[in-house]
C-alpha atoms as a PDB file:
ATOM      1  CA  UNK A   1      32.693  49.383 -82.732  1.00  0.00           C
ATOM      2  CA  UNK A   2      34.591  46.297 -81.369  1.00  0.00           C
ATOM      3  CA  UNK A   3      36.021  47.404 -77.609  1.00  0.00           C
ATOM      4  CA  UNK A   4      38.852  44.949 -76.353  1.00  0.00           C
ATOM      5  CA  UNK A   5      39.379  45.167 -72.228  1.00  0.00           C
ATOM      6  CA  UNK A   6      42.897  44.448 -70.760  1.00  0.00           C
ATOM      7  CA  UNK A   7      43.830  43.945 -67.746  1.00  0.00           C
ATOM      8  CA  UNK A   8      47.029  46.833 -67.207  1.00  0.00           C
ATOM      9  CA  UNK A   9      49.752  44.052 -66.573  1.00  0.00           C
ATOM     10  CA  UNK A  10      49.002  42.845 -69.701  1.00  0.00           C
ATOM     11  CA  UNK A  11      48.639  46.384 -71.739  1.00  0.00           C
ATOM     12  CA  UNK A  12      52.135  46.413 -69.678  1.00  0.00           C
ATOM     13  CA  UNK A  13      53.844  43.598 -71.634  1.00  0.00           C
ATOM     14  CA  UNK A  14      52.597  44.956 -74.817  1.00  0.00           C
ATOM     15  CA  UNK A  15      54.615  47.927 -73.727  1.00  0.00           C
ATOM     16  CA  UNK A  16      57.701  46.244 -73.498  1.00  0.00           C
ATOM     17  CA  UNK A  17      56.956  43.969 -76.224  1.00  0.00           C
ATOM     18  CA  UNK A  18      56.960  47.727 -78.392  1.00  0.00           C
ATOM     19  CA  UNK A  19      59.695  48.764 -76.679  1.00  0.00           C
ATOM     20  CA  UNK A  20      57.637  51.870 -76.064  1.00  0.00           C
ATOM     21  CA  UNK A  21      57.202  53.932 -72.620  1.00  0.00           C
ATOM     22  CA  UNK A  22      53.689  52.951 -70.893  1.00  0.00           C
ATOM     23  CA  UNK A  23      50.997  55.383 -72.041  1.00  0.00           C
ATOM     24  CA  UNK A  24      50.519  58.169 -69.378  1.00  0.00           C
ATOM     25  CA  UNK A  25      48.241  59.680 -67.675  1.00  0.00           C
ATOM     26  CA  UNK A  26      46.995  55.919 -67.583  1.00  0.00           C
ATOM     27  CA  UNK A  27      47.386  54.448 -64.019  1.00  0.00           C
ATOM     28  CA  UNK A  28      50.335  52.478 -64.456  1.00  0.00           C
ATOM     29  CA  UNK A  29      50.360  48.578 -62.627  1.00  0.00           C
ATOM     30  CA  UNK A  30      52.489  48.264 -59.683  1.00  0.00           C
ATOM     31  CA  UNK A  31      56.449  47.311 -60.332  1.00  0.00           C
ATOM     32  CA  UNK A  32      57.608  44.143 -59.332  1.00  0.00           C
ATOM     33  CA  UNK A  33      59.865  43.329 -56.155  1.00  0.00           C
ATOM     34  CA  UNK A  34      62.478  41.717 -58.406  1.00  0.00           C
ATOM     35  CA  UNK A  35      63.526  40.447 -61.699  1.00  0.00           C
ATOM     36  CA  UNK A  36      62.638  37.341 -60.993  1.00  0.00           C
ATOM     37  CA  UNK A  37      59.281  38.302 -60.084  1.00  0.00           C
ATOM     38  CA  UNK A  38      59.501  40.718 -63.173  1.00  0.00           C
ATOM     39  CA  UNK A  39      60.055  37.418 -65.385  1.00  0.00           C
ATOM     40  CA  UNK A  40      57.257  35.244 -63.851  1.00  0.00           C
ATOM     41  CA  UNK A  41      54.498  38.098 -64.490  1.00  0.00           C
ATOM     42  CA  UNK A  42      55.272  38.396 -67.737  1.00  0.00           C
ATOM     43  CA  UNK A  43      55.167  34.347 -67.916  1.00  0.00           C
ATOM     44  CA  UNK A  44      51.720  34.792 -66.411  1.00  0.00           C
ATOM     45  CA  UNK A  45      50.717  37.522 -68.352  1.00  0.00           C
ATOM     46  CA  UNK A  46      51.461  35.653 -71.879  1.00  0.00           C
ATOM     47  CA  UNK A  47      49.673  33.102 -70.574  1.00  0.00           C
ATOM     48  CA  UNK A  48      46.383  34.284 -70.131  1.00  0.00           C
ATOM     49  CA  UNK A  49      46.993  36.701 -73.351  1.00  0.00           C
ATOM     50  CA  UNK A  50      46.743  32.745 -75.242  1.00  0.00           C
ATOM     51  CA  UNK A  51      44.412  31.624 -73.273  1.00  0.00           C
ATOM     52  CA  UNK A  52      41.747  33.923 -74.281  1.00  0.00           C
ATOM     53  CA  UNK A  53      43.293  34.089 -78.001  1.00  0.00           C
ATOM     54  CA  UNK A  54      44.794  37.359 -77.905  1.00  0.00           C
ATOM     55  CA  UNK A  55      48.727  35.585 -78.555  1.00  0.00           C
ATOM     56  CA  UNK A  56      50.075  32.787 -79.633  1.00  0.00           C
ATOM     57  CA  UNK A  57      53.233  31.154 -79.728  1.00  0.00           C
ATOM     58  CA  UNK A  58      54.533  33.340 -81.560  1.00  0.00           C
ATOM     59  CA  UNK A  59      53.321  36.600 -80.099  1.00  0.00           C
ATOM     60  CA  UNK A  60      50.619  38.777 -79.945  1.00  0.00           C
ATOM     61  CA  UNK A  61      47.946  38.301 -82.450  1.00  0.00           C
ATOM     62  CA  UNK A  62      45.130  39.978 -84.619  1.00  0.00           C
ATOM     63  CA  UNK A  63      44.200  43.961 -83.157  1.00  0.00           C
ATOM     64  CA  UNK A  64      46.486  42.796 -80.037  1.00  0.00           C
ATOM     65  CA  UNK A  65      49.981  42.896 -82.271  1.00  0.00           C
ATOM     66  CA  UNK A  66      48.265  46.010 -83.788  1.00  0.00           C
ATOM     67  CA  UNK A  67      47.795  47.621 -80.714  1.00  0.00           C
ATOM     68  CA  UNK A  68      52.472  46.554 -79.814  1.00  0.00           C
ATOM     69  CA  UNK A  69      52.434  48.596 -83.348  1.00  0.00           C
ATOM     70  CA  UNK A  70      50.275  51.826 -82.476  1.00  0.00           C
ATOM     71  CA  UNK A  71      51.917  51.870 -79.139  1.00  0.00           C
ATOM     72  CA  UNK A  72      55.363  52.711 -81.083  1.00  0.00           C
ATOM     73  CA  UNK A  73      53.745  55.834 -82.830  1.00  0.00           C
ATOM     74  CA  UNK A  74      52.409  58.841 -81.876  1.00  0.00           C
ATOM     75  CA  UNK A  75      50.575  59.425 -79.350  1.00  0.00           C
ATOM     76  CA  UNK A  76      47.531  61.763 -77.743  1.00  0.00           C
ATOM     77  CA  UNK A  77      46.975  62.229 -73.807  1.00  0.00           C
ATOM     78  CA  UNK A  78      43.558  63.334 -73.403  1.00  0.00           C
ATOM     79  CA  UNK A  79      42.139  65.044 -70.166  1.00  0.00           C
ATOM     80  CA  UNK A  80      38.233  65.697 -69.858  1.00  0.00           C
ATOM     81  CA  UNK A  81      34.716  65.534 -68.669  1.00  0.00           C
ATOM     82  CA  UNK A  82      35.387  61.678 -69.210  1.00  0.00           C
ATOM     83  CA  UNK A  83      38.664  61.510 -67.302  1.00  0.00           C
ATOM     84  CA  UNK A  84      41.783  60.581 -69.148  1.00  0.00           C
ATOM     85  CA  UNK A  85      42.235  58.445 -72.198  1.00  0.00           C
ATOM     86  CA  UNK A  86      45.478  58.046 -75.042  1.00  0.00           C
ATOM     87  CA  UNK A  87      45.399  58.018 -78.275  1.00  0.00           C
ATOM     88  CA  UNK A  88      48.074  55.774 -80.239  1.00  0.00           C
ATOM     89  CA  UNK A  89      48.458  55.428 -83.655  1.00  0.00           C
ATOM     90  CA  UNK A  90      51.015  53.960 -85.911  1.00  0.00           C
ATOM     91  CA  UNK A  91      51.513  51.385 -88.781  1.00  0.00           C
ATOM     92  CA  UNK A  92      47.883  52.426 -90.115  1.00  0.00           C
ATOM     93  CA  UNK A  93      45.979  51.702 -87.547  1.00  0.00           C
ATOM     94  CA  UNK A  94      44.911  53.608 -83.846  1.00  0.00           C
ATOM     95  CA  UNK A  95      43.507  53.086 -80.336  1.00  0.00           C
ATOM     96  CA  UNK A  96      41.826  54.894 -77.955  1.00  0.00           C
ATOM     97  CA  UNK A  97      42.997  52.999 -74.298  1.00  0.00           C
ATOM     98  CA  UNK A  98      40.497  54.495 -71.320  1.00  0.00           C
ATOM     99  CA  UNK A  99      40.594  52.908 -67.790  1.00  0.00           C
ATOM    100  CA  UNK A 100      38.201  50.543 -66.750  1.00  0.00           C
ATOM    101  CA  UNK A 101      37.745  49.788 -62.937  1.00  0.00           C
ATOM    102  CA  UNK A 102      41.144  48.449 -62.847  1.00  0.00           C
ATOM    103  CA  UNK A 103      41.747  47.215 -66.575  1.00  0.00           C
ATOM    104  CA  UNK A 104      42.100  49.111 -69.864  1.00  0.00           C
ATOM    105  CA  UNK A 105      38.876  49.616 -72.089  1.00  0.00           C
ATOM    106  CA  UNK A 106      40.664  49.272 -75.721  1.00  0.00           C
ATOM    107  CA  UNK A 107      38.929  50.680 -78.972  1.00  0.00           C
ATOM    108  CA  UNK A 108      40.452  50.070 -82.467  1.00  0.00           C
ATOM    109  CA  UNK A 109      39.427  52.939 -85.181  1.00  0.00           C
ATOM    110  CA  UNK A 110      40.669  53.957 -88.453  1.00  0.00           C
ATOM    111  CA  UNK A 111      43.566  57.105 -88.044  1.00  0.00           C
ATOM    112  CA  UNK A 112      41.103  59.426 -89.097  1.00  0.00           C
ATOM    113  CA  UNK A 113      38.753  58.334 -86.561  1.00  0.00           C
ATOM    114  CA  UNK A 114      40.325  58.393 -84.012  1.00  0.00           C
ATOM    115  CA  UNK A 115      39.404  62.672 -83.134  1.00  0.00           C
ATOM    116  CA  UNK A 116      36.176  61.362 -83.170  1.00  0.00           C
ATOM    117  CA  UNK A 117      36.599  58.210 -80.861  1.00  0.00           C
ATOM    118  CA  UNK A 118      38.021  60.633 -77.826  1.00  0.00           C
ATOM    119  CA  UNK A 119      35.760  63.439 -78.538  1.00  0.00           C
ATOM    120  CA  UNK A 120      32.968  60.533 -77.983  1.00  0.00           C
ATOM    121  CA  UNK A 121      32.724  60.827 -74.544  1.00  0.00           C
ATOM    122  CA  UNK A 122      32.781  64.249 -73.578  1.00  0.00           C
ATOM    123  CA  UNK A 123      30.237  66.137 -73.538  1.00  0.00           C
ATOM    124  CA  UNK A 124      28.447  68.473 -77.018  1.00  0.00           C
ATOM    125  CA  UNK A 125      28.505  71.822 -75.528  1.00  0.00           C
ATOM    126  CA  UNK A 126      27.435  75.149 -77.599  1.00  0.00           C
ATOM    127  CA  UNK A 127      30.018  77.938 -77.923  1.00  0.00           C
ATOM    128  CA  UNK A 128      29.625  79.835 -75.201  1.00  0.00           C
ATOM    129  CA  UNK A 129      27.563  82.915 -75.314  1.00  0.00           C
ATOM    130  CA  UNK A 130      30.319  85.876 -74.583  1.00  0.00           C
ATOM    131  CA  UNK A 131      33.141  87.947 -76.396  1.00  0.00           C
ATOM    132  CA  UNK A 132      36.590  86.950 -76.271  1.00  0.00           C
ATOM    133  CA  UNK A 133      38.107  87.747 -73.131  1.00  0.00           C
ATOM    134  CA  UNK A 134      41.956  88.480 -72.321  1.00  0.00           C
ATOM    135  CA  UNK A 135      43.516  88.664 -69.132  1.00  0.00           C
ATOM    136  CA  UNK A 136      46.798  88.009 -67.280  1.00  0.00           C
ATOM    137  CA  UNK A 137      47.114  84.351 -67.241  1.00  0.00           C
ATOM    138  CA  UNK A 138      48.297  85.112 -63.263  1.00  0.00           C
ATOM    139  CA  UNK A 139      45.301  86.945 -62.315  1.00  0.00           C
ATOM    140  CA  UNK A 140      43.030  84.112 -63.873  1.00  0.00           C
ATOM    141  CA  UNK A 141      44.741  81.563 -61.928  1.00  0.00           C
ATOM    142  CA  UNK A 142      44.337  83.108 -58.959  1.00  0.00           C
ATOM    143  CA  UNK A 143      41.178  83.997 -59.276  1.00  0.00           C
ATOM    144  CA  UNK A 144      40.644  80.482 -59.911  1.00  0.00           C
ATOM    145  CA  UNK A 145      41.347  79.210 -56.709  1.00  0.00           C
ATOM    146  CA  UNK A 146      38.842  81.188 -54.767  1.00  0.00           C
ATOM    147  CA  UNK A 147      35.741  80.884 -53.809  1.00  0.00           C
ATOM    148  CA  UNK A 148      33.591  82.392 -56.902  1.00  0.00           C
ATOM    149  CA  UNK A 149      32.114  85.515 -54.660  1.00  0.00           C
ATOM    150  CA  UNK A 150      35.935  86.681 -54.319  1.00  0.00           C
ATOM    151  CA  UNK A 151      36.994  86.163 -57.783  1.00  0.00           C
ATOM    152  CA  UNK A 152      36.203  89.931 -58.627  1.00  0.00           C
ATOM    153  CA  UNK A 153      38.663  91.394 -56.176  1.00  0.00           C
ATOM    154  CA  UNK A 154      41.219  89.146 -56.598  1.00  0.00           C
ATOM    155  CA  UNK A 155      40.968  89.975 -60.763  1.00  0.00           C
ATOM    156  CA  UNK A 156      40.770  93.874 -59.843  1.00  0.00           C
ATOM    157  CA  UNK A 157      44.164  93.488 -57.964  1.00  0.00           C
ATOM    158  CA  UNK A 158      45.436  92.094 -60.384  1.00  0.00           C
ATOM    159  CA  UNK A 159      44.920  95.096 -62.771  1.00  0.00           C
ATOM    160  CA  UNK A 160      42.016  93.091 -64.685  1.00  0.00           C
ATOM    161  CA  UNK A 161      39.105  95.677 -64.864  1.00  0.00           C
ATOM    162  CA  UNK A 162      35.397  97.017 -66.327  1.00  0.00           C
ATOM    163  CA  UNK A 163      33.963  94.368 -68.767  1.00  0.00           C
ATOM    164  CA  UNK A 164      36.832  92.107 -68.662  1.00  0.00           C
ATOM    165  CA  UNK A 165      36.908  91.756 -64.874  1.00  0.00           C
ATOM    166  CA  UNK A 166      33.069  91.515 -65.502  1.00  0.00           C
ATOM    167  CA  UNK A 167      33.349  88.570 -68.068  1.00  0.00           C
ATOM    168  CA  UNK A 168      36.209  86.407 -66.099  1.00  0.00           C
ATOM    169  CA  UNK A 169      33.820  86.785 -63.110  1.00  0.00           C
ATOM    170  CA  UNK A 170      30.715  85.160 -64.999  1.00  0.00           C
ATOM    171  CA  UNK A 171      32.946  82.588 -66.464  1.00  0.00           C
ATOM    172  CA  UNK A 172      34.634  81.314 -62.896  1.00  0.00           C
ATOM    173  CA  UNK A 173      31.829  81.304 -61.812  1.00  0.00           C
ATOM    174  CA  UNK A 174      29.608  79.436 -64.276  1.00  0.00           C
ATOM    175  CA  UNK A 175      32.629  76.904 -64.660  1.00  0.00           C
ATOM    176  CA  UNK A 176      31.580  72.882 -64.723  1.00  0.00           C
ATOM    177  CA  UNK A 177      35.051  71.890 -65.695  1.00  0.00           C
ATOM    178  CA  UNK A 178      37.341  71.309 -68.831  1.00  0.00           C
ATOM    179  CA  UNK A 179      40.099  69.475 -71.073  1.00  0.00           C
ATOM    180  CA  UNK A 180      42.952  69.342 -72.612  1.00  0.00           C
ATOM    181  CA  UNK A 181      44.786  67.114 -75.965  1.00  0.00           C
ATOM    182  CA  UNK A 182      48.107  67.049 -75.766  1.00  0.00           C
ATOM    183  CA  UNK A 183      50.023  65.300 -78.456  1.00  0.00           C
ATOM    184  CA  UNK A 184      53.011  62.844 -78.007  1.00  0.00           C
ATOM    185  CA  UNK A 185      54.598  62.946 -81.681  1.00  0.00           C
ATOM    186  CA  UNK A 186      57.162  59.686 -81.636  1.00  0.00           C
ATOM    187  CA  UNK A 187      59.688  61.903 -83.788  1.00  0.00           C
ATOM    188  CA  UNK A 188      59.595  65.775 -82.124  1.00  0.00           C
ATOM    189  CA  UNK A 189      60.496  68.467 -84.727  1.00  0.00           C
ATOM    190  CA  UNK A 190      61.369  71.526 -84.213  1.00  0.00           C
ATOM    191  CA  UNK A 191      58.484  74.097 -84.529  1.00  0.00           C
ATOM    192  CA  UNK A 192      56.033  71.067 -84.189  1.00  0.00           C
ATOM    193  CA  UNK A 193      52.774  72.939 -83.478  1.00  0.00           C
ATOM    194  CA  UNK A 194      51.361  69.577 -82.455  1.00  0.00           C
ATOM    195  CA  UNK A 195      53.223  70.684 -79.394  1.00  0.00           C
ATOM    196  CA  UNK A 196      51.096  72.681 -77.776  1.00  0.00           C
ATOM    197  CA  UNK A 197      48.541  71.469 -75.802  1.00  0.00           C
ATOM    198  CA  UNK A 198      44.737  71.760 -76.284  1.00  0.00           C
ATOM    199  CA  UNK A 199      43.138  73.704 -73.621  1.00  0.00           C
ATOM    200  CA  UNK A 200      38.771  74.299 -73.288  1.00  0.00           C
ATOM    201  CA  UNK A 201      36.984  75.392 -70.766  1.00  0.00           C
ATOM    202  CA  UNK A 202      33.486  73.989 -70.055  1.00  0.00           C
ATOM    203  CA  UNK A 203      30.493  76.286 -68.456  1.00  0.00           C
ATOM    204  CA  UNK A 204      27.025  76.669 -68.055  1.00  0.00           C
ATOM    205  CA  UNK A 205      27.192  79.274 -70.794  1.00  0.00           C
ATOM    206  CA  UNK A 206      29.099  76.700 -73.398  1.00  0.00           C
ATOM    207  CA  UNK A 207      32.531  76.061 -73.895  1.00  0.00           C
ATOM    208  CA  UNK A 208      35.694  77.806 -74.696  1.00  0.00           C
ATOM    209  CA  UNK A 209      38.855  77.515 -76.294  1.00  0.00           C
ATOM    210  CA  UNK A 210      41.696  78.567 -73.891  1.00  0.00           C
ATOM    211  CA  UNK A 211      45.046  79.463 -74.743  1.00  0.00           C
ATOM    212  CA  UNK A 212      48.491  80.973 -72.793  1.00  0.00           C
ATOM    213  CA  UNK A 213      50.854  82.605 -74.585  1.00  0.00           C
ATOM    214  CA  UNK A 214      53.718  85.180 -73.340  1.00  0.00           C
ATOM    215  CA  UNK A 215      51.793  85.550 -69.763  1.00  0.00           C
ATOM    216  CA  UNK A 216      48.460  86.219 -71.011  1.00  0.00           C
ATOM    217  CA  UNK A 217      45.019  84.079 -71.328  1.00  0.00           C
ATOM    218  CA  UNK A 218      42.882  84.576 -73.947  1.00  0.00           C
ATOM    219  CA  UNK A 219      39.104  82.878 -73.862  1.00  0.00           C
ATOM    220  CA  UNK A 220      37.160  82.418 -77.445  1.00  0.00           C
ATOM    221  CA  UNK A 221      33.557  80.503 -78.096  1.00  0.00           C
ATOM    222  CA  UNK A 222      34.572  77.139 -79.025  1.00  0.00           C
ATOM    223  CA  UNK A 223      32.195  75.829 -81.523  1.00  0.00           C
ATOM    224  CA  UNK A 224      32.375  71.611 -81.391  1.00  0.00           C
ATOM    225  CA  UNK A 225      33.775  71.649 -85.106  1.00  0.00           C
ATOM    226  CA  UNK A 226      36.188  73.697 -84.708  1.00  0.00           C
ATOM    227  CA  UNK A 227      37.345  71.435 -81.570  1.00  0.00           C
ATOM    228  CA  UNK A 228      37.177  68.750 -83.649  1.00  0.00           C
ATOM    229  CA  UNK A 229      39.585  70.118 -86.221  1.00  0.00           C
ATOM    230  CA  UNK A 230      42.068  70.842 -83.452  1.00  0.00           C
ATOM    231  CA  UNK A 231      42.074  67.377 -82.360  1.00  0.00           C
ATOM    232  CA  UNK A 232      42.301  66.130 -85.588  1.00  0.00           C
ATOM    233  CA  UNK A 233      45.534  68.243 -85.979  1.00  0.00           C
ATOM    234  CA  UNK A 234      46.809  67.157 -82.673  1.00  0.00           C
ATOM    235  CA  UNK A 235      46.207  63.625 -83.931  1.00  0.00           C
ATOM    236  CA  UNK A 236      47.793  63.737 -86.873  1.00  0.00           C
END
């Protein structure tokens, strides 16, 4: 798979080249002092995009004007193991855009690939090994932010008890981390289930699907095809 690197000033005249916002949680490049200054990056920038045959005279060129054309679709913001990443897709085609140091590592894929292109670089955990669990999403919070010896009491005041205090205990406390897809649909409708944001969990004992709804937190074994069909959906 063909990876193209740019540097973020110049992902940042693509952006305004698409009219489209810049593609958060990305680190975006620093603004300029004034409009002048504005004006002479972007001279600079188009210049080295020709210079190393990304743009000509006319614009950007080959999977660089098919990136200006993805950046005006819809769009995934990916958390994880691998640190953050965005989807785009649009016009038929997608890219995956992952910081580099300080440039942008750029992937093309087909649509349909693209679930697969994110999903790449996290880690293939089992489902973990436990029952669903359900508890106020509140109390899991707060336990969160303890130390993983005090997780039990704060869970117990909480009202969270027996084998569900139990289970939220051995999850906190086996815990290595987690992610989350969120997708960016260009044209929001209402009712969109695209809306809501993917949520996992990542522990010792495998991973989880987590989900908050109406106050509570529910944890379920998250097998990895299963996560890829909900990233797929975010996708598109």
């Amino acid at each position: 798979m063909n990876h193209l690197s740019l540097t973020a000033r110049e992902l940042h005249l693509l952006c305004e080249t698409a009219a489209a916002p810049w593609p958060f949680p990305l680190p975006e490049p620093p603004t300029a002092r004034t409009w002048s200054d504005h004006l002479a990056d972007n001279r600079r920038v188009s210049a080295s995009l020709r210079a190393r045959g990304l743009a000509d005279h006319r614009g950007p060129s080959g999977h660089v004007a098919d990136l200006v054309t993805a950046l005006s679709g819809d769009r995934v913001h990916w958390e994880g193991a691998s640190g953050v990443a965005v989807g785009v897709r649009g016009g038929g085609v997608a890219f995956a855009l992952r910081p580099a140091g300080p440039d942008v590592a750029v992937t093309p894929c087909l649509p349909d690939l693209l679930p697969d292109v994110l999903l790449a670089a996290e880690p293939v955990l089992p489902p973990a090994d436990c029952l669903p669990l359900t508890a106020p999403a509140a109390a899991v919070a707060a336990a969160g932010r303890v130390p993983s010896g005090g997780a039990w009491e704060v869970l117990t005041a909480h009202g969270v008890t027996g084998s569900s205090a139990r289970g939220w205990t051995s999850l906190l406390a086996s815990a290595l981390g987690g992610g989350m897809c969120t997708a960016q649909p260009r044209l929001r409708r209402s009712g969109d289930s695209r809306s809501a944001p993917i949520r996992w969990l990542d522990t010792r004992r495998g991973r989880l699907l987590v989900v908050e709804r109406d106050g509570w937190l529910s944890a379920n074994p998250l097998p990895q095809g299963e996560l890829r069909r909900l990233v797929a959906g975010a996708c598109g």
